[in-house]
N, C-alpha and C. Protein backbone atom coordinates (compact mmCIF):
# COMPACT_ATOMS: atom_id res chain seq x y z
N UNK A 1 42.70 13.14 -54.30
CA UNK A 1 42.14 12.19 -53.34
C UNK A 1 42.34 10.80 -53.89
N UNK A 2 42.70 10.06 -53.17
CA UNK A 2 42.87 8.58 -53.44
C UNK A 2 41.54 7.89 -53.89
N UNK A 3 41.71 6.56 -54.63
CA UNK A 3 41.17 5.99 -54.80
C UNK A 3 41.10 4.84 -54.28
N UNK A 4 39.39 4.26 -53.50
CA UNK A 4 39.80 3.09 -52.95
C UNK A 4 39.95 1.67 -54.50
N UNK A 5 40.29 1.04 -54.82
CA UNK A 5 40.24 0.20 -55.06
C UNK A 5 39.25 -1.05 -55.65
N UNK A 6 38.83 -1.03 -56.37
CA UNK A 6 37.62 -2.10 -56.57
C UNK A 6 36.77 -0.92 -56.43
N UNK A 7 36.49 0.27 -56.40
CA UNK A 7 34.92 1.07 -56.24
C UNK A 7 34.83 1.79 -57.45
N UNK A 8 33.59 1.65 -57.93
CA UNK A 8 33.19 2.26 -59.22
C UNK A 8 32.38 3.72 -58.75
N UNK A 9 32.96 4.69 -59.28
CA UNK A 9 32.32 6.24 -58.84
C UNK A 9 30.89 6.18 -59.88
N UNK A 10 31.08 5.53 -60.93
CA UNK A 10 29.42 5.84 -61.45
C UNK A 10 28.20 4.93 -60.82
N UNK A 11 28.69 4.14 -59.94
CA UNK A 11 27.71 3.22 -59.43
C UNK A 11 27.70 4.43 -57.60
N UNK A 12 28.58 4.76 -57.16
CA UNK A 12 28.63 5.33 -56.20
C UNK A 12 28.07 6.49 -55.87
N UNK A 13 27.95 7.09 -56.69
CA UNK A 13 26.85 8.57 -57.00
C UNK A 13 25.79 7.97 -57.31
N UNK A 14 25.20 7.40 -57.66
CA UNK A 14 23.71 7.28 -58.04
C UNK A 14 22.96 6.42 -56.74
N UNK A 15 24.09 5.53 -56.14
CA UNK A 15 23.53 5.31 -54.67
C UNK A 15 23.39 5.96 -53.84
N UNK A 16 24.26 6.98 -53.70
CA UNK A 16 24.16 8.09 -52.61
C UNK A 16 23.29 8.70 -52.65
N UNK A 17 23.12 9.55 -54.09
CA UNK A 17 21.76 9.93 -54.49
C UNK A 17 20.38 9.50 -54.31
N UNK A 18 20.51 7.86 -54.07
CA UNK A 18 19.41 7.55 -54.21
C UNK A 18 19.09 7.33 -52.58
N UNK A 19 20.14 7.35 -51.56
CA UNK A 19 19.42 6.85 -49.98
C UNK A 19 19.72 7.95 -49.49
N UNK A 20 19.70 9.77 -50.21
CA UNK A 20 19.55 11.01 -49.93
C UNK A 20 18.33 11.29 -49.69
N UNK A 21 17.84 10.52 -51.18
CA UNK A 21 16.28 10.77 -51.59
C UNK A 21 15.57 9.99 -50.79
N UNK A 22 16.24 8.95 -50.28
CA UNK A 22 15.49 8.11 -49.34
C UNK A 22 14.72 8.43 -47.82
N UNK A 23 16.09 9.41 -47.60
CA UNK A 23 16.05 10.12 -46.58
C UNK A 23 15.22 11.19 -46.61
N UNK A 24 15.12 12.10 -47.54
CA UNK A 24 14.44 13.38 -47.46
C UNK A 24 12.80 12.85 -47.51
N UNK A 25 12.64 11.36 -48.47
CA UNK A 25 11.25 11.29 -48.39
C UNK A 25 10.91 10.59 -46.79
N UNK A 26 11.17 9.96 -46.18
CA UNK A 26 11.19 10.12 -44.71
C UNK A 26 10.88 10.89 -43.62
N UNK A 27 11.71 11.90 -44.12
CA UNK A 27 11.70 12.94 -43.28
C UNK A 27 10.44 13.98 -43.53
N UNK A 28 9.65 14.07 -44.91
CA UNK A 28 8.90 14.85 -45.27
C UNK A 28 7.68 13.63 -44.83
N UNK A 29 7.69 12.51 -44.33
CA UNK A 29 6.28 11.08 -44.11
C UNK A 29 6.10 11.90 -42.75
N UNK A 30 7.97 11.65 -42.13
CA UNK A 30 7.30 11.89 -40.45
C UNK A 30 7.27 13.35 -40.14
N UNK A 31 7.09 14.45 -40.88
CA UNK A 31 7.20 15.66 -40.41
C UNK A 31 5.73 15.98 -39.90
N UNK A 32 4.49 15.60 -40.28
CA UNK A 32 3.36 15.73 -39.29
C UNK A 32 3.31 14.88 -38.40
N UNK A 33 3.68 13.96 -37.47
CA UNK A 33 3.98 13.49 -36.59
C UNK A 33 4.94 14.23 -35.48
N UNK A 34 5.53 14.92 -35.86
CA UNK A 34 6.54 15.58 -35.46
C UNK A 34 6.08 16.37 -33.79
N UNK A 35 4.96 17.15 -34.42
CA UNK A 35 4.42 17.91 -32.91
C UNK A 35 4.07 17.14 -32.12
N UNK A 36 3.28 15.90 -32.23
CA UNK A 36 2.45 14.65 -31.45
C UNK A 36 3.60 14.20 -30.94
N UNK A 37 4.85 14.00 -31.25
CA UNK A 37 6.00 13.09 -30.76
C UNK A 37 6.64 14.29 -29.57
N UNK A 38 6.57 15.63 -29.73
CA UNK A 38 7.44 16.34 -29.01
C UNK A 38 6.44 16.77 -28.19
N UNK A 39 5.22 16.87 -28.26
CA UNK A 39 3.98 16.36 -27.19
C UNK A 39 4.22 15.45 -26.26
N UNK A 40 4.17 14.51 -26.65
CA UNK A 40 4.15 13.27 -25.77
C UNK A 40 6.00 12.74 -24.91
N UNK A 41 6.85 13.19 -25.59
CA UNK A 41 7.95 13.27 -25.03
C UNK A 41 7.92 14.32 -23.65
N UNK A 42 7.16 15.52 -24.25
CA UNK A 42 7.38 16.66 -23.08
C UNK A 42 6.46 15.91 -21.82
N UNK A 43 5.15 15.51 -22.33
CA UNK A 43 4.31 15.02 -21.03
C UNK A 43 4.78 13.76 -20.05
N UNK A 44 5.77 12.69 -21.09
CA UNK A 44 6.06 12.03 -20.32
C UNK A 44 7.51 12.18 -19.21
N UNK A 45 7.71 13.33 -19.94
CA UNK A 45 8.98 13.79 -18.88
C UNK A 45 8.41 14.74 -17.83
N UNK A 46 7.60 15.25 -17.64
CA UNK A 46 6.82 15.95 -16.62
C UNK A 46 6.05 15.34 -15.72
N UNK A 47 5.23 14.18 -16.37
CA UNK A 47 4.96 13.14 -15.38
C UNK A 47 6.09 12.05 -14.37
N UNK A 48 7.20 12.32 -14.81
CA UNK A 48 7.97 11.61 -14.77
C UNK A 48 8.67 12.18 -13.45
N UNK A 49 8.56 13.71 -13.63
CA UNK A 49 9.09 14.60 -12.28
C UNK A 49 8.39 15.19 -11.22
N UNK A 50 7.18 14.90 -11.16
CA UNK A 50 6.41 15.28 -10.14
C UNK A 50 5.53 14.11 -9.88
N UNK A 51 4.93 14.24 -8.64
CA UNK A 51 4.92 13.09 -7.62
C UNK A 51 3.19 12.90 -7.89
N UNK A 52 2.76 11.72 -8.22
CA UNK A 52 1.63 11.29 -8.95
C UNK A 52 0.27 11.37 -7.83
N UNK A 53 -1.08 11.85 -8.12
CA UNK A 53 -1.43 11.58 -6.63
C UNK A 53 -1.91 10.35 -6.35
N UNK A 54 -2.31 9.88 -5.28
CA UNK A 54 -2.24 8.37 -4.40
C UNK A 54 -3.49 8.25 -4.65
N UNK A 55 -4.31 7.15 -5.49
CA UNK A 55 -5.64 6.73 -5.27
C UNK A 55 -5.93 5.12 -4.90
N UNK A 56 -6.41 5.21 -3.96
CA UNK A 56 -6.33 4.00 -3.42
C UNK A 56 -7.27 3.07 -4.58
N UNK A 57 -7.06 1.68 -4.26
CA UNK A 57 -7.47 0.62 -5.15
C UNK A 57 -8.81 0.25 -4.75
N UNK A 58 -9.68 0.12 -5.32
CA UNK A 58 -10.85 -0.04 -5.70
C UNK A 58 -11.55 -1.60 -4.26
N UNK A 59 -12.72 -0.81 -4.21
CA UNK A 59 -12.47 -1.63 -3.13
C UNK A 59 -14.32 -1.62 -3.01
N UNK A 60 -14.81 -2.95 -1.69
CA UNK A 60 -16.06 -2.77 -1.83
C UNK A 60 -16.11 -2.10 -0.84
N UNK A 61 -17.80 -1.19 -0.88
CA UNK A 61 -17.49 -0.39 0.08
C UNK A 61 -17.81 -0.51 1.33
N UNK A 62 -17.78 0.33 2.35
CA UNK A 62 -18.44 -0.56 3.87
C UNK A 62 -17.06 -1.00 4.88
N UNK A 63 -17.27 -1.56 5.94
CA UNK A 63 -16.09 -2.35 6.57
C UNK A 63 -15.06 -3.15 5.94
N UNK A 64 -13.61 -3.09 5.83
CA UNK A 64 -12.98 -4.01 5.38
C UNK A 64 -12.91 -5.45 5.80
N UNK A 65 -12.79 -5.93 4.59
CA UNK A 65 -12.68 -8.06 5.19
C UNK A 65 -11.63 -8.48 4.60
N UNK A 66 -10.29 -7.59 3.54
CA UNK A 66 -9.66 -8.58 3.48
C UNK A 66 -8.47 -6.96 3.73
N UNK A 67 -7.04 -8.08 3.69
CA UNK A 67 -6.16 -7.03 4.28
C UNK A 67 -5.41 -6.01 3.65
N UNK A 68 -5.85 -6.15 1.85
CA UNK A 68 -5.72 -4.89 0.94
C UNK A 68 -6.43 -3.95 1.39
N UNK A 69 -7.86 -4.10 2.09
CA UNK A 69 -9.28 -3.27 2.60
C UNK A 69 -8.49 -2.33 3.45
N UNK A 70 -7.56 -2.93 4.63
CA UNK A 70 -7.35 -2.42 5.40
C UNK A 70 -6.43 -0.94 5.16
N UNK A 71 -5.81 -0.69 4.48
CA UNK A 71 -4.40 0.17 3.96
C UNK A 71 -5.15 1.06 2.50
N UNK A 72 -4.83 2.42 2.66
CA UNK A 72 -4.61 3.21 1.91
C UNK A 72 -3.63 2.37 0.98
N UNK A 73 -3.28 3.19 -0.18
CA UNK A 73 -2.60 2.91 -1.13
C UNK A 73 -1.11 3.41 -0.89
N UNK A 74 -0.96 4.75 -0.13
CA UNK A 74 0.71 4.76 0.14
C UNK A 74 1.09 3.99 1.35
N UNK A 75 0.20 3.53 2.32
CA UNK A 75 0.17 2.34 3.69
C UNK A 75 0.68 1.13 3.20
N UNK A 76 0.06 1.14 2.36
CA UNK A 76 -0.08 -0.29 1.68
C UNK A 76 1.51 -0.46 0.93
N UNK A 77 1.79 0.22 0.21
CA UNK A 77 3.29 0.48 -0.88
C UNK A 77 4.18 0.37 -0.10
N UNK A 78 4.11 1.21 1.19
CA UNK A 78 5.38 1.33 2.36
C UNK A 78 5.69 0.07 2.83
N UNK A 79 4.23 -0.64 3.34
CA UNK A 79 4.46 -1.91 3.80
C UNK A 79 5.06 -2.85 2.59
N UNK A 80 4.47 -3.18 1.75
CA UNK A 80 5.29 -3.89 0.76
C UNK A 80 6.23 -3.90 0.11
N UNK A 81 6.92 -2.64 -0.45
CA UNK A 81 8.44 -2.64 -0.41
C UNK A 81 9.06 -2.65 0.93
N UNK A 82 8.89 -2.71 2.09
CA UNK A 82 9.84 -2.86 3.19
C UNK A 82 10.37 -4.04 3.29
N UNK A 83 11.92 -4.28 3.50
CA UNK A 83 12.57 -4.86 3.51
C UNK A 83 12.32 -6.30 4.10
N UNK A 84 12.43 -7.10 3.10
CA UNK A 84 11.98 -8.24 3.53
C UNK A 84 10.74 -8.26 3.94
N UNK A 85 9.49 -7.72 3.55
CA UNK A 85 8.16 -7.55 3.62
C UNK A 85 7.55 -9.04 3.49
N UNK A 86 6.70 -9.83 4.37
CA UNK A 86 5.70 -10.85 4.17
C UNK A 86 4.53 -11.02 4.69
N UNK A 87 3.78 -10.86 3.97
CA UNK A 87 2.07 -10.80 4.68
C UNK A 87 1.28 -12.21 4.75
N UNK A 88 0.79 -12.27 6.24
CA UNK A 88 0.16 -13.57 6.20
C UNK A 88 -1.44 -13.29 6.57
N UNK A 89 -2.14 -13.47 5.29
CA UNK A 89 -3.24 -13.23 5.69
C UNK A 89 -4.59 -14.35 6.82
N UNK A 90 -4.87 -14.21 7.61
CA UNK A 90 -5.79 -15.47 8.17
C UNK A 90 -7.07 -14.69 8.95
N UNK A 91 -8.01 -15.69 9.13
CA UNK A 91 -9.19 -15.37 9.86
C UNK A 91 -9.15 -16.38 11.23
N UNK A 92 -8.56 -15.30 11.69
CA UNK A 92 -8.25 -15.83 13.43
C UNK A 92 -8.58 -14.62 14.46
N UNK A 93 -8.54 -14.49 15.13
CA UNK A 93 -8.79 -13.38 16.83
C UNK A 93 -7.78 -12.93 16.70
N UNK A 94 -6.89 -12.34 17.27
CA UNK A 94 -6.03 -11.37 17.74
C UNK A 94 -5.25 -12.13 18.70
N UNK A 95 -3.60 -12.58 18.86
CA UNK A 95 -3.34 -13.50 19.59
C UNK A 95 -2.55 -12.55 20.71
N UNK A 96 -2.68 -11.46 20.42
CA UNK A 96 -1.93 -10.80 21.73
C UNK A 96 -2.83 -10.59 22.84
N UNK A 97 -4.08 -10.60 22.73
CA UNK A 97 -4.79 -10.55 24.28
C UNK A 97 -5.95 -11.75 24.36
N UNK A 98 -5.33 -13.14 24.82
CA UNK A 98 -6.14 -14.07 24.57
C UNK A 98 -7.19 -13.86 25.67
N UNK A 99 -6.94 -13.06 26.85
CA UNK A 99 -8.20 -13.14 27.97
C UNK A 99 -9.55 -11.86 27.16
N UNK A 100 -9.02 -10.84 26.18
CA UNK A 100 -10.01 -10.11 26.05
C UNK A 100 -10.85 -11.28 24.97
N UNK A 101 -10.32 -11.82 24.34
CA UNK A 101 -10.75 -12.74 23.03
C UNK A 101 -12.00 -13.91 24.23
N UNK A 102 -11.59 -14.17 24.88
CA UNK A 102 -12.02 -15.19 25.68
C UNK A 102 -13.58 -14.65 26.23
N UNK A 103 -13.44 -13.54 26.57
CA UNK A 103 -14.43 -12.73 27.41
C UNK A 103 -15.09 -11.99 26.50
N UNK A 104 -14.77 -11.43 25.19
CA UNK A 104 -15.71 -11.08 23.86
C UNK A 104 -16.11 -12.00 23.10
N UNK A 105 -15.33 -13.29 22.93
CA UNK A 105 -16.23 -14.33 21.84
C UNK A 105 -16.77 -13.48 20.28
N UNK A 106 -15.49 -13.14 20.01
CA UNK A 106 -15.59 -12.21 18.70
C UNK A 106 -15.85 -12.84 17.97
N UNK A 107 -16.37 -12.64 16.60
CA UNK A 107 -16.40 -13.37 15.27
C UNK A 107 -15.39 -13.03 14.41
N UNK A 108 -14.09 -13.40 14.32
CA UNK A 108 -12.90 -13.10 13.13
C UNK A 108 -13.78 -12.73 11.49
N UNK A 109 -13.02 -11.35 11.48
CA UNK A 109 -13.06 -10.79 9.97
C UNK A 109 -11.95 -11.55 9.32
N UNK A 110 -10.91 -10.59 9.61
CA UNK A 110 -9.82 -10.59 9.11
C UNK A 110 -8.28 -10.52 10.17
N UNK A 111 -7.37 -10.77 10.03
CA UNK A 111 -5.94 -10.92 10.62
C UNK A 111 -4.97 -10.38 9.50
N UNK A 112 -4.16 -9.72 9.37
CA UNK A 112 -3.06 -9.89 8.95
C UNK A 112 -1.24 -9.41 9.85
N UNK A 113 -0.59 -10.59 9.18
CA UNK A 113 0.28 -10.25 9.76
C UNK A 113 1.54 -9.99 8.97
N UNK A 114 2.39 -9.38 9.30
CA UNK A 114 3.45 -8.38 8.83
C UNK A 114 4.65 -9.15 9.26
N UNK A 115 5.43 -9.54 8.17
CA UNK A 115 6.94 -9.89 8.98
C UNK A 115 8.02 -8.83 7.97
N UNK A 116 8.90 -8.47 8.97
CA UNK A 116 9.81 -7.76 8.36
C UNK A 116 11.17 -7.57 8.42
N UNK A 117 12.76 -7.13 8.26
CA UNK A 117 13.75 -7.37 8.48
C UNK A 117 14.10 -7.84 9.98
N UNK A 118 14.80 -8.47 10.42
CA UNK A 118 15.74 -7.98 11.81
C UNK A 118 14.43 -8.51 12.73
N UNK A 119 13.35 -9.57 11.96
CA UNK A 119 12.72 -10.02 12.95
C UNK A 119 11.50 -8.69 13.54
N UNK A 120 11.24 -8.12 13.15
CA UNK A 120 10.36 -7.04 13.91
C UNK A 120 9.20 -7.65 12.75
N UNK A 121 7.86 -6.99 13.23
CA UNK A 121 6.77 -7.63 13.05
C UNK A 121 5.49 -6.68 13.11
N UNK A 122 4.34 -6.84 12.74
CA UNK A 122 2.81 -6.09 12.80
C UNK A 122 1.94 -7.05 12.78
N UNK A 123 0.93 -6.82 13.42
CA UNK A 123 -0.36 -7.60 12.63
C UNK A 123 -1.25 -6.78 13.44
N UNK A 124 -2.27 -6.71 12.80
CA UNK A 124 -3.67 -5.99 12.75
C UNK A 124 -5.18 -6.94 12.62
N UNK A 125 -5.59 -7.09 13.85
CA UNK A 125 -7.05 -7.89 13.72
C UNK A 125 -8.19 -7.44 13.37
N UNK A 126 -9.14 -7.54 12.82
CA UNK A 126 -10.61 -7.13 12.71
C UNK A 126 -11.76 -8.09 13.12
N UNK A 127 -12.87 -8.00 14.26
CA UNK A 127 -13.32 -9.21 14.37
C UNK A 127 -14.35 -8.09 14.88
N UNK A 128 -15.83 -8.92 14.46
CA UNK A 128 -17.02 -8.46 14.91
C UNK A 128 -17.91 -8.52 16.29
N UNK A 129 -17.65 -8.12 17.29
CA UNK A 129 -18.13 -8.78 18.73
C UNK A 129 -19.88 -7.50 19.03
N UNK A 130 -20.77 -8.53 20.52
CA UNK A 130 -22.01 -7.98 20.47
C UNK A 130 -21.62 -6.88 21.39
N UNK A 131 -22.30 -6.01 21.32
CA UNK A 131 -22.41 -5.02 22.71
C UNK A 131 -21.67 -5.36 23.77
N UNK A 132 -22.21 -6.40 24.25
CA UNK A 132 -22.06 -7.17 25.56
C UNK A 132 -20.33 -7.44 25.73
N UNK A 133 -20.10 -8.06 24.53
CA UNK A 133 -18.65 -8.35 24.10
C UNK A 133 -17.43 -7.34 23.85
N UNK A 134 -18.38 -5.76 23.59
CA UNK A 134 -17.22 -5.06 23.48
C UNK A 134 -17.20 -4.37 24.77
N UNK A 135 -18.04 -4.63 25.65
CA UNK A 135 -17.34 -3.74 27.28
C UNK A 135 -16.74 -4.91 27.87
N UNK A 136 -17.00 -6.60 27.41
CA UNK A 136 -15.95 -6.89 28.51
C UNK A 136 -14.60 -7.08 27.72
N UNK A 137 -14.45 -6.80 26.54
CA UNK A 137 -13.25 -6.62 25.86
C UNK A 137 -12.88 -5.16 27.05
N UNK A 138 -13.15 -3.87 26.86
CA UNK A 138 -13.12 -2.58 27.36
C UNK A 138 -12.50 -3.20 29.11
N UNK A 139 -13.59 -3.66 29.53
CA UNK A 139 -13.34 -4.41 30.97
C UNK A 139 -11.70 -5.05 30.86
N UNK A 140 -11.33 -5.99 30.62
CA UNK A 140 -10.81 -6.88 30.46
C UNK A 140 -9.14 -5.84 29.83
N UNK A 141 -9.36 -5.37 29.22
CA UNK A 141 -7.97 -4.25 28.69
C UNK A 141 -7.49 -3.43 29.87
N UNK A 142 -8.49 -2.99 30.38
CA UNK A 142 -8.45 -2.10 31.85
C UNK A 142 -7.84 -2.58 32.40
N UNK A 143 -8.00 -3.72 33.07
CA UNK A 143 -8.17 -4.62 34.04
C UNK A 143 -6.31 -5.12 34.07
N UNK A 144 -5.79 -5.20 33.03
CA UNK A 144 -4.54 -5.55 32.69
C UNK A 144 -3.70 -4.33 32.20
N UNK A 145 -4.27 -3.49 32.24
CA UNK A 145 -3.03 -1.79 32.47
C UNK A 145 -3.23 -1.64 31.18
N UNK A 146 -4.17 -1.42 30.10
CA UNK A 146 -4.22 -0.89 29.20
C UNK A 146 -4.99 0.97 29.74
N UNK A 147 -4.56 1.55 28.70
CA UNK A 147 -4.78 3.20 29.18
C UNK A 147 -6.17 3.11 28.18
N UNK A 148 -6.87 3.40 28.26
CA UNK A 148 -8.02 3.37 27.77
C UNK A 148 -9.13 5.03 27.93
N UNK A 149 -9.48 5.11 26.56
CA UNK A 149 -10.16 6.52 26.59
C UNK A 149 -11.29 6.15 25.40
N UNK A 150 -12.37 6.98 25.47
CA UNK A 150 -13.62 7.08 24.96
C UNK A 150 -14.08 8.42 24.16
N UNK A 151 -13.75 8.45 22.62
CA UNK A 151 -13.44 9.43 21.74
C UNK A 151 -14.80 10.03 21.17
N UNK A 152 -15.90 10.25 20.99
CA UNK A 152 -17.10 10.24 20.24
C UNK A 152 -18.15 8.89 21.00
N UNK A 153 -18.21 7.93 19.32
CA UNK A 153 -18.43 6.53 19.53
C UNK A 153 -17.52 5.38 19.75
N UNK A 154 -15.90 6.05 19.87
CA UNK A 154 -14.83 4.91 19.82
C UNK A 154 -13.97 4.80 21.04
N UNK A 155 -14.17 3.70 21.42
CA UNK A 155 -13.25 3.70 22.61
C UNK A 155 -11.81 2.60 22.25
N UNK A 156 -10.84 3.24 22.39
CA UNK A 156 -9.42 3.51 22.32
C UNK A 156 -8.67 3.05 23.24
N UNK A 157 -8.19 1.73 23.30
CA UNK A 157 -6.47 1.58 24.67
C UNK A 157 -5.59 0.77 23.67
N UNK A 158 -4.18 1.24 24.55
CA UNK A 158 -3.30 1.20 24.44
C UNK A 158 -1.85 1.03 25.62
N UNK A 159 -1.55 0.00 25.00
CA UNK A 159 -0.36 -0.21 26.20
C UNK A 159 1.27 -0.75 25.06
N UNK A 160 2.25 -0.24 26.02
CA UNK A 160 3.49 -0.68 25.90
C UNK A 160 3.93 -1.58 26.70
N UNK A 161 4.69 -2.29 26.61
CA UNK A 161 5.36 -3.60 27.46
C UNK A 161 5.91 -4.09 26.78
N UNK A 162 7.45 -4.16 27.38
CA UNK A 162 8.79 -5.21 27.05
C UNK A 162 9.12 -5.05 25.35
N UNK A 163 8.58 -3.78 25.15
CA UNK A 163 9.04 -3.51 23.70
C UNK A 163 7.77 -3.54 22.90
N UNK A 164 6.99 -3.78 23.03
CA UNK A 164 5.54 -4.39 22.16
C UNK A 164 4.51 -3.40 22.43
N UNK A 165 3.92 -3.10 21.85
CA UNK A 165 2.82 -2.05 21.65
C UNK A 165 1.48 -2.47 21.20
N UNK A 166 0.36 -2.45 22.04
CA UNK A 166 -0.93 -2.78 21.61
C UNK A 166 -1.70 -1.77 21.45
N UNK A 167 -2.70 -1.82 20.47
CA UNK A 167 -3.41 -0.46 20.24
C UNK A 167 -4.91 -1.01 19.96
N UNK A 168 -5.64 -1.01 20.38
CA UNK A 168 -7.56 -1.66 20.11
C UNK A 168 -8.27 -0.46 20.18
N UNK A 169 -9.53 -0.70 19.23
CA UNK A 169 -10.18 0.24 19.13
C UNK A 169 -11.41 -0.87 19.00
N UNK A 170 -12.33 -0.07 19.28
CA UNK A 170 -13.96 -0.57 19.08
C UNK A 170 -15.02 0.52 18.37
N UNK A 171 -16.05 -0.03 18.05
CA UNK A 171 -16.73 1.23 17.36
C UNK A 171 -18.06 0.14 17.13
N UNK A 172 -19.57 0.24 17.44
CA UNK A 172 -20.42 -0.18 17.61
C UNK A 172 -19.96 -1.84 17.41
N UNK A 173 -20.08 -2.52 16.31
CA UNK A 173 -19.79 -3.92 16.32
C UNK A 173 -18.40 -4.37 16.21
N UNK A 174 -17.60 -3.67 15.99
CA UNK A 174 -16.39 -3.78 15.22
C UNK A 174 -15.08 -3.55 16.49
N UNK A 175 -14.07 -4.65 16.21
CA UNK A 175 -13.19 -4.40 17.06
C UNK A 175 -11.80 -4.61 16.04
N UNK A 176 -10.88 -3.85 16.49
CA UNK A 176 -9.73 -3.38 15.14
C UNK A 176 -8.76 -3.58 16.46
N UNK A 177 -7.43 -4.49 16.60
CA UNK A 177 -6.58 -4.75 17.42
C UNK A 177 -5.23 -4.84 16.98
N UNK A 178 -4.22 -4.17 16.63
CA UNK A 178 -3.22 -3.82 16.30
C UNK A 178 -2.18 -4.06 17.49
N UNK A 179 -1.01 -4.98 16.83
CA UNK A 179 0.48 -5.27 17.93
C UNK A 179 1.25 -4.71 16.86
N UNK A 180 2.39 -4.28 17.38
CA UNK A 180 3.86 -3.60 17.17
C UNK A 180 5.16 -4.21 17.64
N UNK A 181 5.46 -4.85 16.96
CA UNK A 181 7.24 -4.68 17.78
C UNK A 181 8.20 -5.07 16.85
N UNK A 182 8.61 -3.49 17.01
CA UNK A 182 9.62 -2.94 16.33
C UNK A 182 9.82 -2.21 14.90
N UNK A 183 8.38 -2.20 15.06
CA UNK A 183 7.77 -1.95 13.36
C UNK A 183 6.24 -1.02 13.63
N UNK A 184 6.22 0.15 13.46
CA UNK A 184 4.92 0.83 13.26
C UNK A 184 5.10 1.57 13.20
N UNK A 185 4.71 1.34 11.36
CA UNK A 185 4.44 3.07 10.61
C UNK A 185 3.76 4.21 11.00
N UNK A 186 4.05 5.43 10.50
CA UNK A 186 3.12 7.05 11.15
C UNK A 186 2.11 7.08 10.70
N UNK A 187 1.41 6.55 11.34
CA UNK A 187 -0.74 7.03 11.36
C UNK A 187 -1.25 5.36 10.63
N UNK A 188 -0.13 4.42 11.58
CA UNK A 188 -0.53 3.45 10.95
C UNK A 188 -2.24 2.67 11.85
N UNK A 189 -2.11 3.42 12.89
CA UNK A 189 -3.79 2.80 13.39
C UNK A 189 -4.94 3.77 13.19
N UNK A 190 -4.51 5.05 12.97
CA UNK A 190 -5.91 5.81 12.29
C UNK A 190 -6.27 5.43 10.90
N UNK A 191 -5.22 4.46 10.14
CA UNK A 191 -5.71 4.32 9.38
C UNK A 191 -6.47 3.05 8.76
N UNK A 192 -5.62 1.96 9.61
CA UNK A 192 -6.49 0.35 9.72
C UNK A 192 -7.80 0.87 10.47
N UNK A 193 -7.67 1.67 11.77
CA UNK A 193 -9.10 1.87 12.03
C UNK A 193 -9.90 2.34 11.21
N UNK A 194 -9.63 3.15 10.48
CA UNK A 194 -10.68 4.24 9.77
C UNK A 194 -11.33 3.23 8.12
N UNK A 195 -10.50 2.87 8.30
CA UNK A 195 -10.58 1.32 7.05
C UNK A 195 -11.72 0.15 7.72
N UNK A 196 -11.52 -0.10 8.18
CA UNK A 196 -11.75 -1.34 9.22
C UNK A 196 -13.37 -1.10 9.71
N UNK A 197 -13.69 0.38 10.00
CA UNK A 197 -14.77 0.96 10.21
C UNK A 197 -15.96 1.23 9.08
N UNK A 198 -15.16 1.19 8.09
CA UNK A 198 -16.02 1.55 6.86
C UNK A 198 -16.05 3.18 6.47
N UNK A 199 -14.59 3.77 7.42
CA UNK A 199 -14.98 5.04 7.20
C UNK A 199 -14.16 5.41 5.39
């Protein structure tokens, strides 16, 4: 075997020797670590492949007032990664039925509104109106071709037109008013309602 040049074999064996030994004492530091590491490798690859469950974010409890309140936690995720997702939160009425707003004299909770690719859109109202205020809301939906039905304690309309979709619900003080166009997720008003309600 050749020799390289400039290398001294008695200096070369005793180094080798010595980052052998370097190695074996290493290997004998991390050998009780060993199970804890192939532990935690296995768990984080198992968590890693099955689908985590959904707990929604902490919240006060009762009726929602702001528009995290409103959305479950996978509601909520869908809406915000969607494409070109922007939420505008405000405390205003509901601007798609200004004659029911007019004739309930609601008190604004909450508004939010949804903008999303290609121009399509959501927003979801919450506003507190009296008795009095939620039949002539009820009145007033009728009255303009909303389909309207009475579930338990919740009365329910809904209309389509020119592409746009309205969906209102009421429930003793509480009025929850949802528009669509071109954009509305699956079980997206059982679940602002059921939020919105304090359920």
């Amino acid at each position: 075997m050749a020799r390289v040049g400039g290398r001294s074999a008695w200096i070369a064996w005793p180094v080798g020797v010595l980052c052998a030994a370097v190695v074996a004492a290493l290997l004998v530091l991390a050998a009780p670590g060993l199970p804890g590491t192939v532990t935690f490798v296995g768990d984080t690859l198992r968590a890693g492949s099955t689908t985590p469950p959904w707990t929604d974010a902490p919240r006060v409890p009762g009726p929602a007032t702001t528009c995290r309140d409103l959305y479950t936690q996978p509601m909520w995720s869908e809406l915000v990664w969607s494409p070109e997702a922007l939420l505008t939160q405000r405390h205003t009425g509901p601007l798609s039925t200004p004659e029911a707003v007019a004739a309930a004299a609601p008190t604004p909770v909450i508004t939010c509104h949804w903008r999303g690719e290609g121009g399509r859109w959501l927003e979801s109202s919450v506003a507190t109106v009296s008795a009095d205020g939620a039949a002539a809301v009820q009145a007033t939906l009728s009255g303009q071709g909303f389909a309207c039905a009475t579930d338990a304690d919740t009365v329910h309309c809904e209309r389509t037109a020119d592409g746009v979709t309205e969906v209102h619900d009421l429930r003793g003080d509480r009025w929850v008013s949802s528009t669509f166009s071109g954009w509305m997720p699956d079980g997206y008003t059982a679940i602002v309602a059921s939020r919105a309600f304090g359920e």
